[in-house]
C-alpha atoms as a PDB file:
ATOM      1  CA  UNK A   1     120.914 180.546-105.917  1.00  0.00           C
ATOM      2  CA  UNK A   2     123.114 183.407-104.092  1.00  0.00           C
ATOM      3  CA  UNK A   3     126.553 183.854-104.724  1.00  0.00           C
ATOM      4  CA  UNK A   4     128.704 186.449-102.585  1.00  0.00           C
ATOM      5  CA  UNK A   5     131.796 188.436-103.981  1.00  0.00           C
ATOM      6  CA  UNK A   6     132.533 190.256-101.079  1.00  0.00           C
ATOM      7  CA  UNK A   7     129.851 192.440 -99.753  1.00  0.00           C
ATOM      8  CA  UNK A   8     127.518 192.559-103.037  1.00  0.00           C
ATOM      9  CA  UNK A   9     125.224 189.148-104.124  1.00  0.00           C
ATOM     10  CA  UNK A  10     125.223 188.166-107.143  1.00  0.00           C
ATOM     11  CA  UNK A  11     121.261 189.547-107.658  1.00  0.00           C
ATOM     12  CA  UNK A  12     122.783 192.924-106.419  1.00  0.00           C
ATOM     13  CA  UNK A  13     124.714 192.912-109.091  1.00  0.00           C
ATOM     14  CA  UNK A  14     122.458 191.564-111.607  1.00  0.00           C
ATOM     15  CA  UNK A  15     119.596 194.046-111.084  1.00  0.00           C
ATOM     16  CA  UNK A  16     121.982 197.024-111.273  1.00  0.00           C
ATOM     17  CA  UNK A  17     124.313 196.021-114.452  1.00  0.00           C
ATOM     18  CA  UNK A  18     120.491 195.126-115.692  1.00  0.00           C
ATOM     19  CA  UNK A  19     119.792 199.104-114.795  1.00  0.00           C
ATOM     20  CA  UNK A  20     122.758 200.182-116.170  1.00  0.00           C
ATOM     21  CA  UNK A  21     122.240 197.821-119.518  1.00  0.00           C
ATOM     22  CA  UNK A  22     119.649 200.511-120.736  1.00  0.00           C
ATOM     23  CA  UNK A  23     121.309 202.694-122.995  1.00  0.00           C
ATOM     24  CA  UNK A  24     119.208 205.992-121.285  1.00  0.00           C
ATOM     25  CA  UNK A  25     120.448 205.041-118.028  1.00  0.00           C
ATOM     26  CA  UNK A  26     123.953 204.056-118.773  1.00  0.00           C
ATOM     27  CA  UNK A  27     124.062 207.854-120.254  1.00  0.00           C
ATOM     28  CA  UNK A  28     122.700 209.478-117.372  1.00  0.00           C
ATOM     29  CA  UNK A  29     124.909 207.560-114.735  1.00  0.00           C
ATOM     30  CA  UNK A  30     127.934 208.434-117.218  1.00  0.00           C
ATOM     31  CA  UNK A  31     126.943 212.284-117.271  1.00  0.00           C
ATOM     32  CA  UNK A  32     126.706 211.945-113.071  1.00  0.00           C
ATOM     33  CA  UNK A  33     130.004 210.145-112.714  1.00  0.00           C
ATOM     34  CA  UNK A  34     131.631 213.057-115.317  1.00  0.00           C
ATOM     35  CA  UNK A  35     130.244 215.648-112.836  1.00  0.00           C
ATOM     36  CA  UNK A  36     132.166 214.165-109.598  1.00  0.00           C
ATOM     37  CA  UNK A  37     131.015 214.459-106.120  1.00  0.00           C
ATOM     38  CA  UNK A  38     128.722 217.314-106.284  1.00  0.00           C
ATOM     39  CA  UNK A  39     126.058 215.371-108.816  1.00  0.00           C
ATOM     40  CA  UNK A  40     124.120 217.275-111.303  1.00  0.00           C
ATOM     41  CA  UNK A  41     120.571 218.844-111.035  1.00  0.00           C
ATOM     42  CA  UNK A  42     117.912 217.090-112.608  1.00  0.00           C
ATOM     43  CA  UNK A  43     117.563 220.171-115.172  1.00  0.00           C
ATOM     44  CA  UNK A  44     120.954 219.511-116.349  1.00  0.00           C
ATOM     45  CA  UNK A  45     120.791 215.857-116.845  1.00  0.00           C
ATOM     46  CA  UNK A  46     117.971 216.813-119.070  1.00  0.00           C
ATOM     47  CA  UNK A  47     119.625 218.894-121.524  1.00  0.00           C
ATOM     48  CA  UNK A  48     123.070 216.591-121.364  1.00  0.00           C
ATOM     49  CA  UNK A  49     120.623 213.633-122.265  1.00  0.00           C
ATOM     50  CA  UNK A  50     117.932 215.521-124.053  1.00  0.00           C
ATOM     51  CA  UNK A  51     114.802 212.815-122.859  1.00  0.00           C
ATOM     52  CA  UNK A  52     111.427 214.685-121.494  1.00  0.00           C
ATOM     53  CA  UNK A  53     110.990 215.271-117.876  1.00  0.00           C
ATOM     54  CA  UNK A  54     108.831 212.565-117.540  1.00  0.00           C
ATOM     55  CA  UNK A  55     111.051 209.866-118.859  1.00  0.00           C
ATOM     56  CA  UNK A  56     114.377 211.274-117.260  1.00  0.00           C
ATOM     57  CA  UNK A  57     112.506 210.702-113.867  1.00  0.00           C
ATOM     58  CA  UNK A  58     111.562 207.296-114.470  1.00  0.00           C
ATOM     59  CA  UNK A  59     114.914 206.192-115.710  1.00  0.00           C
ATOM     60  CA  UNK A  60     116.183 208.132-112.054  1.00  0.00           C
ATOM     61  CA  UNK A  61     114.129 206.304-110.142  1.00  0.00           C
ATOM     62  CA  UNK A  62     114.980 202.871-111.738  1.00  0.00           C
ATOM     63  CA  UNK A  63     118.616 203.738-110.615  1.00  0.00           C
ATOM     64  CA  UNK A  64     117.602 204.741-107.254  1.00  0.00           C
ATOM     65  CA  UNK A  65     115.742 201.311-106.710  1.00  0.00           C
ATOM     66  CA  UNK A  66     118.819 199.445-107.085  1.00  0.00           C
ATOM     67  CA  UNK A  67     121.058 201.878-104.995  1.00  0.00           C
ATOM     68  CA  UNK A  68     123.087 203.942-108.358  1.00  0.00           C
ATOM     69  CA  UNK A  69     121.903 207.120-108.035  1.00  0.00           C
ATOM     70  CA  UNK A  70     120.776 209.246-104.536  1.00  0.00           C
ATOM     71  CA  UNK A  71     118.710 212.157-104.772  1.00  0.00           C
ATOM     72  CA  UNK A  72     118.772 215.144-103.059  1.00  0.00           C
ATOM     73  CA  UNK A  73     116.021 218.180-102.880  1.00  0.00           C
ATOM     74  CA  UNK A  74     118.112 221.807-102.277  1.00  0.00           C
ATOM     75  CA  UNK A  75     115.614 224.375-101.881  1.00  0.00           C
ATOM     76  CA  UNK A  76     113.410 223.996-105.604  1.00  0.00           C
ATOM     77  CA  UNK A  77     116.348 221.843-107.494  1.00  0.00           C
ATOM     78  CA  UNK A  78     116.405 217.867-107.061  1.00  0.00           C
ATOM     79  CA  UNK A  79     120.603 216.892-107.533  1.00  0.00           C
ATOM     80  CA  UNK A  80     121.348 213.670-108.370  1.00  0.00           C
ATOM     81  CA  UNK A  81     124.683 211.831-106.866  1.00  0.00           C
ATOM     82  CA  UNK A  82     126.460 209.007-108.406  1.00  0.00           C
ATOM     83  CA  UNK A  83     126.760 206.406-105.638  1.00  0.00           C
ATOM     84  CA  UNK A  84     130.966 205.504-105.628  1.00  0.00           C
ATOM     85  CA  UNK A  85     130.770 203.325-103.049  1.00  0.00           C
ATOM     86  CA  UNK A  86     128.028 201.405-105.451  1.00  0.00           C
ATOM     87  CA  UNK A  87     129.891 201.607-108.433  1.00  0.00           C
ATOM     88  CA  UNK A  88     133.071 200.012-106.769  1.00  0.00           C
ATOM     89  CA  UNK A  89     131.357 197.688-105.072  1.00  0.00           C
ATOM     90  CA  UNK A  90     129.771 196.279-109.158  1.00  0.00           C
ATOM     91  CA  UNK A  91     133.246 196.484-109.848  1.00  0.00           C
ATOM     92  CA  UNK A  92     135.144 194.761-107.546  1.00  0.00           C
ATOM     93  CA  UNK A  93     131.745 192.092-107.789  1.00  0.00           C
ATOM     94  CA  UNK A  94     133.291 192.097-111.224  1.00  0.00           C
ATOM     95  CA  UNK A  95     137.058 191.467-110.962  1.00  0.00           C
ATOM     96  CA  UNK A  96     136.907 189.901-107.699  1.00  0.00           C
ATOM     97  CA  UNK A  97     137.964 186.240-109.287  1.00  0.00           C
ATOM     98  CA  UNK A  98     139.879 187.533-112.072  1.00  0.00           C
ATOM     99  CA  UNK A  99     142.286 185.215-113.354  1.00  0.00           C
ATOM    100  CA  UNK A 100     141.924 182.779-110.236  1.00  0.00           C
ATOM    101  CA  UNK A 101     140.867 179.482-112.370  1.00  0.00           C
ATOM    102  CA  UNK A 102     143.663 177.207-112.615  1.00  0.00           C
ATOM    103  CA  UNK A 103     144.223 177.566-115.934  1.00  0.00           C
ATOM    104  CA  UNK A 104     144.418 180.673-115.963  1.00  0.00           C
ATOM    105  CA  UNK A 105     147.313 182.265-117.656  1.00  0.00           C
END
């Protein structure tokens, strides 16, 4: 069974609100979206968070898979990107039939 609300499936957006469902994860993709456009380094992340290296990479990489987070390696420091054009897309997947049953009021 695949649904489509405009450009995101349904599975899209099940496997990332899954991702994002871990209370780790939601915290680092808040911290990213707090830094805007220029991301954080992975350093950073770590102290905002406070998780081991180890872990904090795994829970990265889980939001990579599913298209959240980009990463980016700048000489010896890995930045991490919030992916807007991801987030909107979960959203509008979201609101996309708001209100649009009949009895809706």
């Amino acid at each position: 069974m695949i649904f489509y609300a405009g450009a995101m499936k349904i599975d899209k957006a099940a496997q990332q609100l899954a991702e994002l469902g871990h209370v780790t994860r939601l915290g680092i993709f808040r911290e990213l979206v707090k830094s805007g456009y220029q991301g954080l380094p992975v350093a950073d992340i770590q102290q905002a968070v406070e998780i081991p290296g180890s872990t904090l990479s795994h829970h990265i990489n889980r939001m990579i898979k599913v298209g959240l987070i980009k990463q980016v390696r700048e000489g010896r420091v890995l930045r991490c990107f919030a992916q807007y054009d991801q987030l909107d897309s979960l959203i509008d997947f979201l609101m996309k039939e708001c209100c649009s049953a009949k009895d809706c009021k």
